[in-house]
Protein backbone atom coordinates (compact mmCIF):
# COMPACT_ATOMS: atom_id res chain seq x y z
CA UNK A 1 10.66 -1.30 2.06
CA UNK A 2 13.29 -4.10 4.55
CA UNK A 3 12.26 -3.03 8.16
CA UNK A 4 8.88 -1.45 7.70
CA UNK A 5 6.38 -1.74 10.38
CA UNK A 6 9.33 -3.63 12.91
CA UNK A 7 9.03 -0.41 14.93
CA UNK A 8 5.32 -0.93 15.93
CA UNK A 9 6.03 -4.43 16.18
CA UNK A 10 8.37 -3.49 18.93
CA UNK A 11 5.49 -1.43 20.29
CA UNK A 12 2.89 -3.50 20.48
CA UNK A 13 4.74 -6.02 22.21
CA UNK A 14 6.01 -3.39 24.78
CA UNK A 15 2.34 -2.81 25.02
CA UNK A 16 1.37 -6.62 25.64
CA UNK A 17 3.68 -6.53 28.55
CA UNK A 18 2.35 -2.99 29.94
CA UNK A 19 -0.81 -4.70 29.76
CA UNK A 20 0.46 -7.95 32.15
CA UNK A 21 2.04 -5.88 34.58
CA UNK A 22 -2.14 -3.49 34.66
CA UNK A 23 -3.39 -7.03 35.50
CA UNK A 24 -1.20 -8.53 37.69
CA UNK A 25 -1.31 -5.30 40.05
CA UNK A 26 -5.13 -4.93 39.63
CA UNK A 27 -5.36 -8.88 40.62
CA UNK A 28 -3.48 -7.72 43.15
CA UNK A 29 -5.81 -4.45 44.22
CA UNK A 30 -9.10 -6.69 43.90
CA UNK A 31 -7.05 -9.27 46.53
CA UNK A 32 -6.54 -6.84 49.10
CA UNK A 33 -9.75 -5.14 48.38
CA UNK A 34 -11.50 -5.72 51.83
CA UNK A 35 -8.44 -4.64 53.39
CA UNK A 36 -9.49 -0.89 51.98
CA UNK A 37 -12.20 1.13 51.63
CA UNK A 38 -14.20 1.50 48.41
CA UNK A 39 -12.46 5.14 47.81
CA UNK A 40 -8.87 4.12 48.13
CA UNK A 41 -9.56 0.88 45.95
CA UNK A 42 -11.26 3.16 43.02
CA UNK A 43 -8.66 5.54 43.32
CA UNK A 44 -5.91 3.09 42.91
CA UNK A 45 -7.69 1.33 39.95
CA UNK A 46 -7.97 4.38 38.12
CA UNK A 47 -4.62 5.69 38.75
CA UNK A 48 -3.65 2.36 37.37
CA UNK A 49 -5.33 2.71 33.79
CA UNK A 50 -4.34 6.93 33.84
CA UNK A 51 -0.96 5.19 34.23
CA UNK A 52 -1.26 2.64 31.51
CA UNK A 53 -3.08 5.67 28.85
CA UNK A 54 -0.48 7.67 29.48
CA UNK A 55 2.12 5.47 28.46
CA UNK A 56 0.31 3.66 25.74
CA UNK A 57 0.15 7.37 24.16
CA UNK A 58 4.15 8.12 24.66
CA UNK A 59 4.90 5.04 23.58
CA UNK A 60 2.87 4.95 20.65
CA UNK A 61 4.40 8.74 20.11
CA UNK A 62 8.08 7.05 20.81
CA UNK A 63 8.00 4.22 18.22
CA UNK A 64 6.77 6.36 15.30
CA UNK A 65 8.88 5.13 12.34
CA UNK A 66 8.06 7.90 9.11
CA UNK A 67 9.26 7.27 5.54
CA UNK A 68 12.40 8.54 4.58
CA UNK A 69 12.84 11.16 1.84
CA UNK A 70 15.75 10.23 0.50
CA UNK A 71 17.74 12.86 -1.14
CA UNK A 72 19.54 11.64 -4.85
CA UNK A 73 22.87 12.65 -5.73
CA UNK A 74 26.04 11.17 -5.93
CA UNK A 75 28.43 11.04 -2.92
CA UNK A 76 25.75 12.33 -0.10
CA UNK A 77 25.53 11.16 3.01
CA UNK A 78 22.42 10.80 4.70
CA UNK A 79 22.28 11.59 8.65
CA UNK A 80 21.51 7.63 10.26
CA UNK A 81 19.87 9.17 13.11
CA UNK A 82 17.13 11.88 14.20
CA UNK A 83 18.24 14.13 16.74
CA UNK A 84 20.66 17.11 17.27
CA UNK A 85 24.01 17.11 16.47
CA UNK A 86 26.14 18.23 19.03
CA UNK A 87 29.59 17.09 18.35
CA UNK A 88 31.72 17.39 15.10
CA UNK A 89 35.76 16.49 15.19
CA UNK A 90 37.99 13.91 14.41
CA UNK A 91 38.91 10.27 16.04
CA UNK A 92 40.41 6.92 15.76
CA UNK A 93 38.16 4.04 14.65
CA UNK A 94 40.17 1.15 13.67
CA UNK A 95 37.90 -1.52 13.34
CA UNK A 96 35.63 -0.25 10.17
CA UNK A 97 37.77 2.93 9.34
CA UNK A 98 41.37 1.81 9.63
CA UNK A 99 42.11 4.96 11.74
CA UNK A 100 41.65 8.76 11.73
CA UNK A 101 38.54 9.94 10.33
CA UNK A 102 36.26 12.60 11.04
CA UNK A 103 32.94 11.71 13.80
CA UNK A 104 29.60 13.55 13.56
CA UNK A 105 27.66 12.65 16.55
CA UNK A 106 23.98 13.23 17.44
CA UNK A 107 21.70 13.61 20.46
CA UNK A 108 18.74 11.19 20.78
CA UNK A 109 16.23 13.02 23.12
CA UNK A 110 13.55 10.68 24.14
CA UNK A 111 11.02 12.84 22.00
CA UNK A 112 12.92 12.13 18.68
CA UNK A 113 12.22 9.21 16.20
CA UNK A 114 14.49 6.23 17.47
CA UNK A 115 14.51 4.19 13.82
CA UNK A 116 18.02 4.70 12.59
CA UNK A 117 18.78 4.83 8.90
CA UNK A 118 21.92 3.48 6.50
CA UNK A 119 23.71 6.82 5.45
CA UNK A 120 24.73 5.30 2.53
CA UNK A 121 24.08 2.70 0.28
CA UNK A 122 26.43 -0.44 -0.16
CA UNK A 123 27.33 -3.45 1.96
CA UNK A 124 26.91 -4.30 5.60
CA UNK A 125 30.64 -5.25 6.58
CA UNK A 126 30.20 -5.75 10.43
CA UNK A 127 27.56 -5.74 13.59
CA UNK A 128 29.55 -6.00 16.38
CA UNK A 129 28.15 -5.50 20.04
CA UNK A 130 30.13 -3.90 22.78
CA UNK A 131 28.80 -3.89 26.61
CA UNK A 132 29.84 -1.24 28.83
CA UNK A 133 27.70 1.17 30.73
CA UNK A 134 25.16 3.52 30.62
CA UNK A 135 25.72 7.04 31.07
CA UNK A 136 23.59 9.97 30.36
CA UNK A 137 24.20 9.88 26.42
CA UNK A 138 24.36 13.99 26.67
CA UNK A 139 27.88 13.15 28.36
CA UNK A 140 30.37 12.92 25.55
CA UNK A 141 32.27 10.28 27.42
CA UNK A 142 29.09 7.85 26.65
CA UNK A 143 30.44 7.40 23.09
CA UNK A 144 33.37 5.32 24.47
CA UNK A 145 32.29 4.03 27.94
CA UNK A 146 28.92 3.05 26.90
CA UNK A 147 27.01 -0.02 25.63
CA UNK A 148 26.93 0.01 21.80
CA UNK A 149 26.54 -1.44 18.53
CA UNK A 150 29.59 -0.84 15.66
CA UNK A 151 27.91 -1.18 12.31
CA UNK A 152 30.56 -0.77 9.25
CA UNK A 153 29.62 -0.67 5.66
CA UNK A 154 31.33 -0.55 2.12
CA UNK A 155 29.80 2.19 0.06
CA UNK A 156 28.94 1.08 -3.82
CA UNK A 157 29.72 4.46 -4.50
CA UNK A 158 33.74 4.33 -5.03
CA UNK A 159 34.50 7.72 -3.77
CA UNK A 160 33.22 7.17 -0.51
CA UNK A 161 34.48 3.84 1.35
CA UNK A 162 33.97 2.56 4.39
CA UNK A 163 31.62 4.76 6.82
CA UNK A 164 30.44 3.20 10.31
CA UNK A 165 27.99 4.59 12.64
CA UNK A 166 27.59 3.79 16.40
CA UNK A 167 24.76 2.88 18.46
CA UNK A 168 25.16 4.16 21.77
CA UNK A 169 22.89 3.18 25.12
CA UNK A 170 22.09 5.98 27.71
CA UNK A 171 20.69 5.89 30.78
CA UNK A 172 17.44 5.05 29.54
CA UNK A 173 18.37 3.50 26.55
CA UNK A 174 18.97 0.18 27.38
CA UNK A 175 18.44 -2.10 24.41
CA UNK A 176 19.85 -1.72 20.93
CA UNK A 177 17.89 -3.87 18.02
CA UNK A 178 19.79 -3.97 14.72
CA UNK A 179 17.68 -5.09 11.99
CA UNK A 180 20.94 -5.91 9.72
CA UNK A 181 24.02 -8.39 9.54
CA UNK A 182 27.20 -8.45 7.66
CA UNK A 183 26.66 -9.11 4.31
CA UNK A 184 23.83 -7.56 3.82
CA UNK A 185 22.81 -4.77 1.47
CA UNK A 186 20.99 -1.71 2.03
CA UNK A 187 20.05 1.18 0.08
CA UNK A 188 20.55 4.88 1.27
CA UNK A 189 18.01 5.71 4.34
CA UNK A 190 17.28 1.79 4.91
CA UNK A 191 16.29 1.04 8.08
CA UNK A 192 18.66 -0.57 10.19
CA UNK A 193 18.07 -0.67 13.81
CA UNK A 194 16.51 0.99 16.31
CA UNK A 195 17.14 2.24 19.84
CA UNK A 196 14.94 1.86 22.70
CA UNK A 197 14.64 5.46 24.81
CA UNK A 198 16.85 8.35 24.67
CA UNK A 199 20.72 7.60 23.07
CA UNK A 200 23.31 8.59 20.94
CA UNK A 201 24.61 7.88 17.17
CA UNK A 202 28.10 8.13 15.98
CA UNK A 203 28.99 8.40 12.35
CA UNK A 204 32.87 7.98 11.67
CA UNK A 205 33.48 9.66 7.97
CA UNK A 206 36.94 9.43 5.80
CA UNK A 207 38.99 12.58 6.39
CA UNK A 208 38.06 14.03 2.81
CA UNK A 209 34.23 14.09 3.73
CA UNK A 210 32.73 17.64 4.01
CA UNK A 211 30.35 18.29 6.74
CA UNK A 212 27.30 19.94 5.46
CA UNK A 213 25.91 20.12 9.45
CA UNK A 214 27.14 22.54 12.08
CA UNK A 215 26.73 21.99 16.12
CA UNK A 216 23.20 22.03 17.15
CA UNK A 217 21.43 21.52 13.71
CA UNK A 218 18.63 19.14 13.87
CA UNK A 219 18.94 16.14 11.33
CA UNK A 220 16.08 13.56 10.16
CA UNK A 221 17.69 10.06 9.61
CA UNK A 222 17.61 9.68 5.91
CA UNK A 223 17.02 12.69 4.79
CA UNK A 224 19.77 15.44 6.40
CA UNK A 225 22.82 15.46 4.27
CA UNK A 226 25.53 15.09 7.17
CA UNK A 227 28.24 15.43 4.59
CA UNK A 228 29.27 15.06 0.95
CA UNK A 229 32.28 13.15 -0.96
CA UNK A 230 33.63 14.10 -4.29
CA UNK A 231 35.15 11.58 -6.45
């Protein structure tokens, strides 16, 4: 499967630069070591490497990256990210959608999977990246004031269309990765980016799409039918 294993790629060298940073400063201890005594040099050593465990193990925990189950049928749409959704109306998205359509947006906590997944299957149409700031994504205003990535595709299933999600930053979330480009294809829960600590994802629909989620449902990212189109 495109994209396998490019989550614990992005962990392991995370991990490579944890581990610099445990050297440097333990250089650094062992340099000023006959400025303290034994105790307080021992202590900070070990609070070091409790430090560097403990987030080797959330990390590890953060970057997990399971296979998708996707679901078969014609004109479903999968959720593209895990997390809880927590806002369901209508917008304007011009650039991929042309105008009104409906928005189902989700909650990235910092304890769900942060691999996002194609909802459909079809074309990559755009990638475009947008800097802006970084909110806490749990404030709805994040969607438009933050940092994010626009992906659009073209579904090869006529009924449906375009569809775009959004990557959105937080205040954690920093760094957006897309693993995609325009012209690329991608089959139903693909993966096709991922976000680095807690965010958001957007998913603009056409107007005739029927949600199949309600407010605070949980979704998995290529498996949670977020909505359905009839041709």
């Amino acid at each position: 499967m495109k994209h396998k294993g490019k989550a614990k790629s992005a962990f392991r060298r995370m991990m490579l630069r944890a581990l610099a940073i445990y050297w440097v400063l333990g250089l650094l201890l062992i340099g000023v070591s006959h400025f303290l005594f034994p105790a307080i040099l021992m202590t900070g050593v070990v609070s070091l490497t409790a430090l560097l465990v403990a987030f080797a193990l959330f990390a590890g925990y953060f970057f997990r990256d399971p296979d998708a189950q996707v679901p078969a049928g014609h004109g479903l749409i999968v959720s593209p990210g895990h997390g809880t959704v927590d806002v369901i109306d209508e917008t304007d998205e011009p650039t991929v959608m042309g105008g009104r359509c409906r928005r189902v947006s989700i909650f990235l906590s910092v304890f769900n999977v942060h691999v996002q997944q194609a909802p459909v299957a079809g074309t990559v149409t755009l990638v475009r990246h947008t800097p802006g700031q970084f909110l806490n994504a749990l404030k709805l205003e994040s969607a438009a004031l933050n940092e994010n990535v626009l992906i659009g595709f073209q579904t090869s299933e006529p009924a449906c269309g375009p569809l775009a999600i959004k990557l959105i930053t937080g205040l954690i979330a920093r760094r957006i990765i897309p693993w995609v480009q325009a012209g690329d294809t991608v089959a139903k829960g693909e993966r096709v980016s991922l976000i680095q600590f807690g965010s958001r994802v957007d998913i603009y629909l056409p107007l005739q799409a029927k949600i199949a989620v309600a407010l605070g449902d949980r979704v998995v990212g290529g498996e949670t039918i977020v909505a359905r189109l009839e041709g």
